[in-house]
C-alpha atoms as a PDB file:
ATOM      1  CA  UNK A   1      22.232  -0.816   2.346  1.00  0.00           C
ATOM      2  CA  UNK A   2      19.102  -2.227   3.221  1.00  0.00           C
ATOM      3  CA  UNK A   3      20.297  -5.866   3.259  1.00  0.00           C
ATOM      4  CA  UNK A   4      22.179  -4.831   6.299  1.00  0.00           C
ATOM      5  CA  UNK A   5      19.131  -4.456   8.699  1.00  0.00           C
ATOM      6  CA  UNK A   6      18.711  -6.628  10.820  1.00  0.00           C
ATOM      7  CA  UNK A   7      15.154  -7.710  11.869  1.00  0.00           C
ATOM      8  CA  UNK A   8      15.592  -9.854  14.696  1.00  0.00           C
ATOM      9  CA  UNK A   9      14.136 -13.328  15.393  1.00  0.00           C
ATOM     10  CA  UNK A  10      10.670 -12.641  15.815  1.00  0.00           C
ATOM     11  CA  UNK A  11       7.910 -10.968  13.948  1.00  0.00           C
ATOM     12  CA  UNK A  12       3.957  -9.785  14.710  1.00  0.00           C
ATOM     13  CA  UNK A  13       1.114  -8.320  12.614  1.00  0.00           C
ATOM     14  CA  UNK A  14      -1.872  -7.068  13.399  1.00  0.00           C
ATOM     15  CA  UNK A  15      -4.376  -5.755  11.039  1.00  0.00           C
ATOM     16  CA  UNK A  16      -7.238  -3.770  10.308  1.00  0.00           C
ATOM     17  CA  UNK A  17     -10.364  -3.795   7.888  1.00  0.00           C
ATOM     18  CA  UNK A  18     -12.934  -1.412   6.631  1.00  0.00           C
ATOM     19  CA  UNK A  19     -16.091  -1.647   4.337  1.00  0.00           C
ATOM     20  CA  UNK A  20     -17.590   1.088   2.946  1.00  0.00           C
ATOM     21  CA  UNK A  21     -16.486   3.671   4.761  1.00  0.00           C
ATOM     22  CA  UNK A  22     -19.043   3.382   7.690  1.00  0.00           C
ATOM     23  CA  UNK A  23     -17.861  -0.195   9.515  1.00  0.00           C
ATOM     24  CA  UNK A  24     -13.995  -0.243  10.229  1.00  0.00           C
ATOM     25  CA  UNK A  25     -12.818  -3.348  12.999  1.00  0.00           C
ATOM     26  CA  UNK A  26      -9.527  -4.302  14.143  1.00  0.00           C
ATOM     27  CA  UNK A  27      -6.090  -2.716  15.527  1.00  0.00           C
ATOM     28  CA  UNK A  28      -3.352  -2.103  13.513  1.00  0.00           C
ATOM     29  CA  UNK A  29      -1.368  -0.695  15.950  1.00  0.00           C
ATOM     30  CA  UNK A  30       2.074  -1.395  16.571  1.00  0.00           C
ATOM     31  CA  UNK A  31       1.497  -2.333  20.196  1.00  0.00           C
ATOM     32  CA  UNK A  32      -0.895  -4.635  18.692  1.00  0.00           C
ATOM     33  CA  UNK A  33       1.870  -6.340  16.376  1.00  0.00           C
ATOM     34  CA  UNK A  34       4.758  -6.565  18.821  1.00  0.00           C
ATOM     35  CA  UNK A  35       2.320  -8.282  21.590  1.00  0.00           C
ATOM     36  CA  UNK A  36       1.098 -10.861  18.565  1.00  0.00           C
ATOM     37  CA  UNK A  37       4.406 -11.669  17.575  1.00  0.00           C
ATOM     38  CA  UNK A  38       6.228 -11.810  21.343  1.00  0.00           C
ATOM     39  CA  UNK A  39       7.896  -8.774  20.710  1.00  0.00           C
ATOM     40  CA  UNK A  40       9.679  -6.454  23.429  1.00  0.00           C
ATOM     41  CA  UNK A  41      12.341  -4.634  21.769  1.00  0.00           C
ATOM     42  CA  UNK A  42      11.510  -3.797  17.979  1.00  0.00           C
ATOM     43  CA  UNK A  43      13.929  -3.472  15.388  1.00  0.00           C
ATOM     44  CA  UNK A  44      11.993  -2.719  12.046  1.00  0.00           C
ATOM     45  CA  UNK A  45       8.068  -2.327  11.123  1.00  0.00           C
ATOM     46  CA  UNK A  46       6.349  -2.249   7.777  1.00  0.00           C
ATOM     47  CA  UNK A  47       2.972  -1.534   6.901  1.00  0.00           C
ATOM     48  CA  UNK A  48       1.003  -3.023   4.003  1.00  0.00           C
ATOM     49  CA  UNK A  49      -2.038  -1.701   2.721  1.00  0.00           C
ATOM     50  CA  UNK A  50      -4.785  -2.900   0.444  1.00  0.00           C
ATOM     51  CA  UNK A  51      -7.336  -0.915  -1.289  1.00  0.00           C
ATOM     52  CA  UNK A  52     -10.233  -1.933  -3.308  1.00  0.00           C
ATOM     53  CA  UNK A  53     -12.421  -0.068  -5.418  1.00  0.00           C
ATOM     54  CA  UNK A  54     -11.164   3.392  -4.540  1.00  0.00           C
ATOM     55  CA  UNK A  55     -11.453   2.076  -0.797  1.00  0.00           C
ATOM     56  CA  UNK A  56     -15.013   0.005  -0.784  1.00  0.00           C
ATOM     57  CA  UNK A  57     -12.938  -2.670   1.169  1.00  0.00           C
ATOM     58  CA  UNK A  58      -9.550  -1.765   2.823  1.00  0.00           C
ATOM     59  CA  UNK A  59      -7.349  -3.492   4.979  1.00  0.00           C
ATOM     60  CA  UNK A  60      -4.362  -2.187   6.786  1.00  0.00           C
ATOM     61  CA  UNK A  61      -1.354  -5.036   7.985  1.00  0.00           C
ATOM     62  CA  UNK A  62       1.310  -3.561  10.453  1.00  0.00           C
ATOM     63  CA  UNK A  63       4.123  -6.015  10.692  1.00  0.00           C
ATOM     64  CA  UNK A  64       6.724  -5.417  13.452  1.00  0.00           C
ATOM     65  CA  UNK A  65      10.183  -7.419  13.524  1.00  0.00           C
ATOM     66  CA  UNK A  66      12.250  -7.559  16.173  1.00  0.00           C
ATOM     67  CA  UNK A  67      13.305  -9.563  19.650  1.00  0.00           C
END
């Protein structure tokens, strides 16, 4: 049951955008999310994404919970 998991105390997110296809900036990485948040041992991570216009605009959100 996923109302069972346990995400820990702390959380991190790091994201990254992109226009057009030609300029991208940013790190999504998960390395990038647990040192944001103060995270050394992770529990959980989700990832979000965001698309506009059949992917004009994008942004990617990595969010990592744990301790």
């Amino acid at each position: 049951e996923f109302n069972r998991t346990e995400l820990g105390s702390k959380s991190g997110k790091a994201s990254s955008r992109s226009i057009l296809w030609l300029v991208a900036w940013g790190d999504a990485g998960t390395k990038a999310a647990a040192d944001a948040g103060g995270i050394r041992v992770i529990h959980h991570g989700d990832v979000r994404l965001l698309s506009i216009l059949f992917g004009l605009y994008s942004q990617m959100d990595t969010i990592i919970y744990g301790d």
